[in-house]
PDB file of N, CA and C in Angstrom:
ATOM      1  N   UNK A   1     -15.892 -22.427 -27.589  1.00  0.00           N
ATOM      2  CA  UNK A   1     -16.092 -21.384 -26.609  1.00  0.00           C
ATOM      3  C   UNK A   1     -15.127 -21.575 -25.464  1.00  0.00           C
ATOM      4  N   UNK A   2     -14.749 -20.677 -24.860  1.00  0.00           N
ATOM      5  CA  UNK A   2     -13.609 -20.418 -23.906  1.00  0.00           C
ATOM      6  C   UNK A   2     -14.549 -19.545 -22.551  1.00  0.00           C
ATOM      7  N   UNK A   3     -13.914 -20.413 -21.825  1.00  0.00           N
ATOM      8  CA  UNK A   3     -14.394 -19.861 -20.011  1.00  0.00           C
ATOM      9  C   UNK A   3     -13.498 -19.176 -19.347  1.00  0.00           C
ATOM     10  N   UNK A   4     -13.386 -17.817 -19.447  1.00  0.00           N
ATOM     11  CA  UNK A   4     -12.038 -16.846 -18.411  1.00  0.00           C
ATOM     12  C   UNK A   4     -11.280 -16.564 -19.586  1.00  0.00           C
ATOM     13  N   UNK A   5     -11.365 -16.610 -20.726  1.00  0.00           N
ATOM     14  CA  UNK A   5     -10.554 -15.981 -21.450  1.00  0.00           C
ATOM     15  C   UNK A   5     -10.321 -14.536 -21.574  1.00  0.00           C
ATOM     16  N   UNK A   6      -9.485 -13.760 -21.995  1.00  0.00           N
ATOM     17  CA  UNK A   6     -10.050 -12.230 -22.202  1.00  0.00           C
ATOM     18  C   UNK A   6      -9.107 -11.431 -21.105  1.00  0.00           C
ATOM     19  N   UNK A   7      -9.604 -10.490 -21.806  1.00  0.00           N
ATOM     20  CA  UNK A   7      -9.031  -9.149 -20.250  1.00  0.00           C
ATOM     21  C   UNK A   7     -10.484  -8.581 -20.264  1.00  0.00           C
ATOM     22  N   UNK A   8     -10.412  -7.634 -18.852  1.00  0.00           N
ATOM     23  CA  UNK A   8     -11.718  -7.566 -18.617  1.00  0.00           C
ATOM     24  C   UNK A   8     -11.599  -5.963 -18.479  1.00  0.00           C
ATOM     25  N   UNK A   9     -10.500  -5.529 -19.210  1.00  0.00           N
ATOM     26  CA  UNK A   9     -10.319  -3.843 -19.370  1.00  0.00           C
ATOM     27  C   UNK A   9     -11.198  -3.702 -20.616  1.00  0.00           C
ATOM     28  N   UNK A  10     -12.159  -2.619 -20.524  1.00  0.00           N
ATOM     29  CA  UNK A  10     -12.970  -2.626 -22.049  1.00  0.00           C
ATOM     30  C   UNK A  10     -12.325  -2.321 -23.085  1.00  0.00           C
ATOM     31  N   UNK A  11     -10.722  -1.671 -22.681  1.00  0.00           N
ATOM     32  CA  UNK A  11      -9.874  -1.140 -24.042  1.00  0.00           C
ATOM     33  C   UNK A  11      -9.702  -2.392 -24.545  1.00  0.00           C
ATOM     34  N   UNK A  12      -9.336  -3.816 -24.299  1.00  0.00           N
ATOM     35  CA  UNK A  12      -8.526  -4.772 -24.563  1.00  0.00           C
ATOM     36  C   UNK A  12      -9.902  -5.942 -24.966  1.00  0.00           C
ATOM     37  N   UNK A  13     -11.376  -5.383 -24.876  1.00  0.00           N
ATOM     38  CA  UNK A  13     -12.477  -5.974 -25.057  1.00  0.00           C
ATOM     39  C   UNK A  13     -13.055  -5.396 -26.510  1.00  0.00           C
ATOM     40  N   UNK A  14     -13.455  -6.078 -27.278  1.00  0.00           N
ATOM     41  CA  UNK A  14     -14.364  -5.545 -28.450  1.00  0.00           C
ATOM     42  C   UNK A  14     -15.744  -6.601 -28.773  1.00  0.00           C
ATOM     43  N   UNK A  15     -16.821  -5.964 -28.748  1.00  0.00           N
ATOM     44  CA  UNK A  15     -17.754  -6.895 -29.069  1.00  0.00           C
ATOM     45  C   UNK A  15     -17.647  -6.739 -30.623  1.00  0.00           C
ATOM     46  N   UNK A  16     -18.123  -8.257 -31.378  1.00  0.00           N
ATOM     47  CA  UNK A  16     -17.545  -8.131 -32.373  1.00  0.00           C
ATOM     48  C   UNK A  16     -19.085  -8.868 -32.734  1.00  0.00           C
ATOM     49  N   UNK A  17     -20.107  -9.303 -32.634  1.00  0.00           N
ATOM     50  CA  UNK A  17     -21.576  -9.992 -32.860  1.00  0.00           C
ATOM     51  C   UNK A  17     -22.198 -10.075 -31.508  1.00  0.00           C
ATOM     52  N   UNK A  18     -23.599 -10.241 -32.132  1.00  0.00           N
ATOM     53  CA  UNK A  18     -24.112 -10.904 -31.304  1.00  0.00           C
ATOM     54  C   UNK A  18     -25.138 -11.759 -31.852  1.00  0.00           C
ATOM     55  N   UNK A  19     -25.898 -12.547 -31.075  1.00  0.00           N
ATOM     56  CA  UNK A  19     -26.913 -14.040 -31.927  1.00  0.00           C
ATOM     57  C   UNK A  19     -27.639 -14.062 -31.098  1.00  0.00           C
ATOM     58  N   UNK A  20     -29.179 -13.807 -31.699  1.00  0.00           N
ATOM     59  CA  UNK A  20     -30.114 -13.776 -29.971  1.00  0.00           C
ATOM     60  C   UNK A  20     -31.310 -14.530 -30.525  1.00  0.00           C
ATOM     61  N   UNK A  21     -32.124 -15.931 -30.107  1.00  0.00           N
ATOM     62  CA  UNK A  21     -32.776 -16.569 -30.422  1.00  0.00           C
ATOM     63  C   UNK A  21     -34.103 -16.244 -29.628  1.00  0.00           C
ATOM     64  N   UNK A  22     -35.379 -17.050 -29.410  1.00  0.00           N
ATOM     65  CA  UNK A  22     -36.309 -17.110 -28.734  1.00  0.00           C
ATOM     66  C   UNK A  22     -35.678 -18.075 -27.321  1.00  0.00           C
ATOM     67  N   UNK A  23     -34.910 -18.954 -27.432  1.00  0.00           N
ATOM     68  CA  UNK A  23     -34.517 -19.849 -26.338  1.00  0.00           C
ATOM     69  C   UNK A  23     -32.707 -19.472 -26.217  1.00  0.00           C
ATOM     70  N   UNK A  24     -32.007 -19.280 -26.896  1.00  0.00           N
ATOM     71  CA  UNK A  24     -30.230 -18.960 -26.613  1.00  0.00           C
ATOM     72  C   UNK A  24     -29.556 -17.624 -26.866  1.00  0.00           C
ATOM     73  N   UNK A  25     -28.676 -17.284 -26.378  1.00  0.00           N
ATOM     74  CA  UNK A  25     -27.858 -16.190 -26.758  1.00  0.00           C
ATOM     75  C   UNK A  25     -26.379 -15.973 -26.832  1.00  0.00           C
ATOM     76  N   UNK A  26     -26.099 -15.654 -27.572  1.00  0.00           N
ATOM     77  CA  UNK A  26     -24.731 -15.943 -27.408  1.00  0.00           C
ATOM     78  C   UNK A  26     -23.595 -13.898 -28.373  1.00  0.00           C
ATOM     79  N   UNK A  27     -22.556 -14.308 -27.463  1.00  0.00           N
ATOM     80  CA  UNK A  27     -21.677 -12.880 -27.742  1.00  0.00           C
ATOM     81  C   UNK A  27     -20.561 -13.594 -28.306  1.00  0.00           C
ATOM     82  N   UNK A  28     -19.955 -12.720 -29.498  1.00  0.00           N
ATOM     83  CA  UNK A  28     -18.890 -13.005 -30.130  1.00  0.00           C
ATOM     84  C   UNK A  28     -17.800 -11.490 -29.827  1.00  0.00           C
ATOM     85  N   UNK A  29     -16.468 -11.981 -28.745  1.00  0.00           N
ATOM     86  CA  UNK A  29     -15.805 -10.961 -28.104  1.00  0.00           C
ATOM     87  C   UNK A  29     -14.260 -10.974 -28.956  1.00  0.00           C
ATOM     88  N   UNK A  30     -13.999 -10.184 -28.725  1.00  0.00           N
ATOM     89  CA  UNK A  30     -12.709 -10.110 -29.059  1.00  0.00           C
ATOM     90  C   UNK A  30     -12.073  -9.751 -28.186  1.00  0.00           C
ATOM     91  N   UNK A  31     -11.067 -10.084 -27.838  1.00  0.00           N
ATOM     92  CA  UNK A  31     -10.118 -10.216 -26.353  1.00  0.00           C
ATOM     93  C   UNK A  31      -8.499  -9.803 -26.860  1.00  0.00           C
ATOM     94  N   UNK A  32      -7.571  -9.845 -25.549  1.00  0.00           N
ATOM     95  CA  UNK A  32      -6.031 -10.335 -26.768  1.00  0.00           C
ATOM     96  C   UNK A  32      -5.776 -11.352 -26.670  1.00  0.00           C
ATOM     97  N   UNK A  33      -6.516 -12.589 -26.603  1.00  0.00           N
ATOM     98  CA  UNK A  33      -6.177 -13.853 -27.132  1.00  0.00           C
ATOM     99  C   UNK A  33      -7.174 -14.582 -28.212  1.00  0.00           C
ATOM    100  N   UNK A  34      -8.131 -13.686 -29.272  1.00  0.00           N
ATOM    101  CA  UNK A  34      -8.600 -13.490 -30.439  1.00  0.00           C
ATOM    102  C   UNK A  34      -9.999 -13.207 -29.912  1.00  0.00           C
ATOM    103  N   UNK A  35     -10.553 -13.741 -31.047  1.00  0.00           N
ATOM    104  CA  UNK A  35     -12.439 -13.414 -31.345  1.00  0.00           C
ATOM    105  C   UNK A  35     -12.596 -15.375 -30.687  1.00  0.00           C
ATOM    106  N   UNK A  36     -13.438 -15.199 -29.680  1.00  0.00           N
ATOM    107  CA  UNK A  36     -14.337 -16.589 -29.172  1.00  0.00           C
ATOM    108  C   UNK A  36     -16.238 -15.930 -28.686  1.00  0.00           C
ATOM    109  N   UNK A  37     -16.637 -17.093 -28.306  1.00  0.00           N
ATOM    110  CA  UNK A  37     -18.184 -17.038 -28.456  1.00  0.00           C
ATOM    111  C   UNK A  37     -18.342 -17.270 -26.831  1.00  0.00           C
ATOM    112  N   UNK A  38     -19.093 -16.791 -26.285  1.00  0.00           N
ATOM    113  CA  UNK A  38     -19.195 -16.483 -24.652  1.00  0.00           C
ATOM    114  C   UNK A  38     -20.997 -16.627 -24.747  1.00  0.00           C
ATOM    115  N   UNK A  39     -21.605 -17.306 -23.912  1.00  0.00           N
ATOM    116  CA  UNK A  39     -23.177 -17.458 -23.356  1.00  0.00           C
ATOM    117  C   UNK A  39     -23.419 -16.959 -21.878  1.00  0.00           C
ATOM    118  N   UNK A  40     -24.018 -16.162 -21.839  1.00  0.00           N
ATOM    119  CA  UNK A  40     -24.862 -16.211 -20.811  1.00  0.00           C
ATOM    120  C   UNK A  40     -24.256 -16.840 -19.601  1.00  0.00           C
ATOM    121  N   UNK A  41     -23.585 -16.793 -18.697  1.00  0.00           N
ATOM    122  CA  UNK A  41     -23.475 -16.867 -17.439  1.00  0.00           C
ATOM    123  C   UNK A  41     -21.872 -17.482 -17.273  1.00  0.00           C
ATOM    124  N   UNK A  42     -21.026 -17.286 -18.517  1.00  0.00           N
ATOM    125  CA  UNK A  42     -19.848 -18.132 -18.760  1.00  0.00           C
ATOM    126  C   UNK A  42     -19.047 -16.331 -18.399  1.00  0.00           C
ATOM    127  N   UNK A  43     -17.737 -16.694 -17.935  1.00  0.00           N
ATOM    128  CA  UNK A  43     -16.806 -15.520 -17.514  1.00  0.00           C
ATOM    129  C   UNK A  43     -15.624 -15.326 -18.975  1.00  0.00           C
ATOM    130  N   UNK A  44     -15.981 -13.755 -19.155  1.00  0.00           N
ATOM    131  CA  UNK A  44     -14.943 -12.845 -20.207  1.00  0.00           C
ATOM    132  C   UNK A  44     -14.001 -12.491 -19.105  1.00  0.00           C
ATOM    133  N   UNK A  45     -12.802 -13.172 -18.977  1.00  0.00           N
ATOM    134  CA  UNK A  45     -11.914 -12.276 -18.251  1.00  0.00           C
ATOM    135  C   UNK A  45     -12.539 -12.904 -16.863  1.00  0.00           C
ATOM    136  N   UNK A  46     -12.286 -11.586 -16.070  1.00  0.00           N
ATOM    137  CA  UNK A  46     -12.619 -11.683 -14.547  1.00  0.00           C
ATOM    138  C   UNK A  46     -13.758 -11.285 -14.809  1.00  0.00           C
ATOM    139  N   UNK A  47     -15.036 -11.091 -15.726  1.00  0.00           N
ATOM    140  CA  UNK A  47     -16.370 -10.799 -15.436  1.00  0.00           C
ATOM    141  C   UNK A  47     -17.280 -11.469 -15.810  1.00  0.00           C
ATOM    142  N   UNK A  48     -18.525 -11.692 -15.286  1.00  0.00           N
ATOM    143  CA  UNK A  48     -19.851 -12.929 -16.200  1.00  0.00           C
ATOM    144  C   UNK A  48     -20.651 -12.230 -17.164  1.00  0.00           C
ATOM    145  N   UNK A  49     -20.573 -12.584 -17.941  1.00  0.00           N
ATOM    146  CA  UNK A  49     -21.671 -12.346 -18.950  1.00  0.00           C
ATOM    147  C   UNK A  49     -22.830 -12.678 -18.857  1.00  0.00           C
ATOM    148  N   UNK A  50     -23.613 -11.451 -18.649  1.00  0.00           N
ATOM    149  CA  UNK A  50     -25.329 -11.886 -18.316  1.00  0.00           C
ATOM    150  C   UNK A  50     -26.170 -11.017 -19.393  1.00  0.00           C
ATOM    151  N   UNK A  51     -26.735  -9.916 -19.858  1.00  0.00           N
ATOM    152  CA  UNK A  51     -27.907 -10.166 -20.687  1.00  0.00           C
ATOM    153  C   UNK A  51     -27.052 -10.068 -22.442  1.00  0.00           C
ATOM    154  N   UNK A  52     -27.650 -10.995 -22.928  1.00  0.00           N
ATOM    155  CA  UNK A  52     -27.009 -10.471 -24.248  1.00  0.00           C
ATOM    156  C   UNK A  52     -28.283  -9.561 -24.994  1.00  0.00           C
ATOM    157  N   UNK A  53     -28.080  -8.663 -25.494  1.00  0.00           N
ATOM    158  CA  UNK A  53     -28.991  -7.347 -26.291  1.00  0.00           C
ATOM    159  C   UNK A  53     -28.480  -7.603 -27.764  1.00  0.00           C
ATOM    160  N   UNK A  54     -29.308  -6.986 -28.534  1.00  0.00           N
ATOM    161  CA  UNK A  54     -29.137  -6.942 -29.959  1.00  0.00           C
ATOM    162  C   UNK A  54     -27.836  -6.730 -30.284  1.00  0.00           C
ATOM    163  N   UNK A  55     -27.462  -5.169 -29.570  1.00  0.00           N
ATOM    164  CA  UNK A  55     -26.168  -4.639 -29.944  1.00  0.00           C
ATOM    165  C   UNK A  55     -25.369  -4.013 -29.123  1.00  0.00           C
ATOM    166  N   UNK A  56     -25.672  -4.417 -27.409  1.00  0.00           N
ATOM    167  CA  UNK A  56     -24.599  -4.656 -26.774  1.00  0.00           C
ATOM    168  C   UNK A  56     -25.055  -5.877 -25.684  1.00  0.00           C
ATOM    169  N   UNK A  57     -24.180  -6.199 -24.591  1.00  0.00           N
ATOM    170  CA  UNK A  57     -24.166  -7.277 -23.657  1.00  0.00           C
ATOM    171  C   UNK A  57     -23.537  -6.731 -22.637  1.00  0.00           C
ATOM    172  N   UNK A  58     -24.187  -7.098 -21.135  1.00  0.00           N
ATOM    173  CA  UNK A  58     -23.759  -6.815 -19.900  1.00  0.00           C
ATOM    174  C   UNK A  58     -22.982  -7.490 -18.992  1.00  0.00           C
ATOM    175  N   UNK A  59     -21.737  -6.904 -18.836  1.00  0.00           N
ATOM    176  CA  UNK A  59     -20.583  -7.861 -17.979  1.00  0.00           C
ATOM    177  C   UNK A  59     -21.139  -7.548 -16.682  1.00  0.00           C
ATOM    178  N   UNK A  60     -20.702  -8.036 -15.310  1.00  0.00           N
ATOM    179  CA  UNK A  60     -20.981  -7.953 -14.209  1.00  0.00           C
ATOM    180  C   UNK A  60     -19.793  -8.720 -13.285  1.00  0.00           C
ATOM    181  N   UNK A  61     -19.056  -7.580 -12.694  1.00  0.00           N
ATOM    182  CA  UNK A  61     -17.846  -8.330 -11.712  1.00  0.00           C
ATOM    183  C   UNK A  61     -18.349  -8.819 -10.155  1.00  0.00           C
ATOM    184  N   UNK A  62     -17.296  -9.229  -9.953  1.00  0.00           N
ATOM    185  CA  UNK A  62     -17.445  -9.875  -8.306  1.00  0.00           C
ATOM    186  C   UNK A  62     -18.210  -9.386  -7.288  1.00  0.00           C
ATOM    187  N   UNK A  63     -17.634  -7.345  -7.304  1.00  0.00           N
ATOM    188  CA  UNK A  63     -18.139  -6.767  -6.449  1.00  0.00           C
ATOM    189  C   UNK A  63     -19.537  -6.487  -6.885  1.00  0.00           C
ATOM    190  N   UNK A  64     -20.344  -7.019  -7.890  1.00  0.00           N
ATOM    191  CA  UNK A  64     -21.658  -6.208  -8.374  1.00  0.00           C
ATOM    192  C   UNK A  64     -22.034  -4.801  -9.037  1.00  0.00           C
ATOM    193  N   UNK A  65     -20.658  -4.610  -9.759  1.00  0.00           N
ATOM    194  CA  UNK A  65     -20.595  -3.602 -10.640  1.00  0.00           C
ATOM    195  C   UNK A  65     -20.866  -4.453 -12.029  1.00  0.00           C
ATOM    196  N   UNK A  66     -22.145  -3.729 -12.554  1.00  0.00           N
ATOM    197  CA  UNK A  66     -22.536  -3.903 -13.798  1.00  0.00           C
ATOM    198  C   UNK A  66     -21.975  -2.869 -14.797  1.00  0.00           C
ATOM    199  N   UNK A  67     -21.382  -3.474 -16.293  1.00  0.00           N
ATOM    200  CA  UNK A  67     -21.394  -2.323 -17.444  1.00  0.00           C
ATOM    201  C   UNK A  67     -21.570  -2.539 -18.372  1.00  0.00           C
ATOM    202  N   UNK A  68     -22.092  -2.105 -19.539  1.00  0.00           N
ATOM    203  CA  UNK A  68     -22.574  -2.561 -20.787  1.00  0.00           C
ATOM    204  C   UNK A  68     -21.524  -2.273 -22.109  1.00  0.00           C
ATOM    205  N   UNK A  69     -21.117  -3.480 -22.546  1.00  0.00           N
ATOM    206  CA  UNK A  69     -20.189  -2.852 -23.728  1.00  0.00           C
ATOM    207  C   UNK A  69     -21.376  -3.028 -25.173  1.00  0.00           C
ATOM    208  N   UNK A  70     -20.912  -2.219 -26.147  1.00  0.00           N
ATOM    209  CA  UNK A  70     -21.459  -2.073 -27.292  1.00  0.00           C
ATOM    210  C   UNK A  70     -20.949  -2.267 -28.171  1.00  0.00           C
ATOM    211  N   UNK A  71     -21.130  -2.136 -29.768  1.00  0.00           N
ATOM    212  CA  UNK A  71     -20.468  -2.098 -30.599  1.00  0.00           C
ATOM    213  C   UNK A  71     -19.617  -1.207 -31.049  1.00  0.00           C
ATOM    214  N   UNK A  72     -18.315  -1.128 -31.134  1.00  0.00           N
ATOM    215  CA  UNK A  72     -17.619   0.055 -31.404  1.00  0.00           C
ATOM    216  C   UNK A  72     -18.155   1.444 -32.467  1.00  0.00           C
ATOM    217  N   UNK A  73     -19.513   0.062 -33.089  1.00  0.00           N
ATOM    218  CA  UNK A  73     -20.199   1.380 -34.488  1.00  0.00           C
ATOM    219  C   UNK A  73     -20.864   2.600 -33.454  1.00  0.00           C
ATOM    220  N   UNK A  74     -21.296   2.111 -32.388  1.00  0.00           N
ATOM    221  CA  UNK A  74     -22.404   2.883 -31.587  1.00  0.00           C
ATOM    222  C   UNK A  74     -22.037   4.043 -30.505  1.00  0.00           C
ATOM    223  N   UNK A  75     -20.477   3.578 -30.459  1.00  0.00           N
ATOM    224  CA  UNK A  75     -19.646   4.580 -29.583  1.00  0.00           C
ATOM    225  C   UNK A  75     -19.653   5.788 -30.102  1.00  0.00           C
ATOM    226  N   UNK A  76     -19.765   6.902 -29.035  1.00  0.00           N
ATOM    227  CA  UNK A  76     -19.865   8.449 -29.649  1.00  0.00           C
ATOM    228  C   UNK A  76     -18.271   8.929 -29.744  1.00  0.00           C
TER     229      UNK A  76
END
């Protein structure tokens, strides 16, 4: 797993899994420096990763702008 990896433009972001236990969670991203595994409070890029969901996960930047990326299947 990698800390700050990534760009934090959603074009250049793809969620690619996710793994959600009773106790851990974890996101599998795709960035342009490949596919790595990101938890819960560790930074994609310039943003933290906080809830992971079935089938998407919520970034959250500096200023307290929250956004939710999804799976590209789910995009309209």
């Amino acid at each position: 797993m990698k800390n700050g990896t990534g760009a934090s433009d959603a074009s250049a972001m793809l969620l690619v899994g996710t793994l959600r236990t009773w106790r851990r969670a974890m996101a599998l991203v795709e960035t342009t420096g490949g596919v790595d595994g990101f938890v819960p409070g560790q930074m994609v890029g310039d943003e933290r990763l906080g809830n992971v969901r079935s089938r998407s996960i919520e970034l959250s930047r500096r200023d307290g702008v929250v956004r939710t990326i999804g799976f590209a299947d789910d995009r309209p």
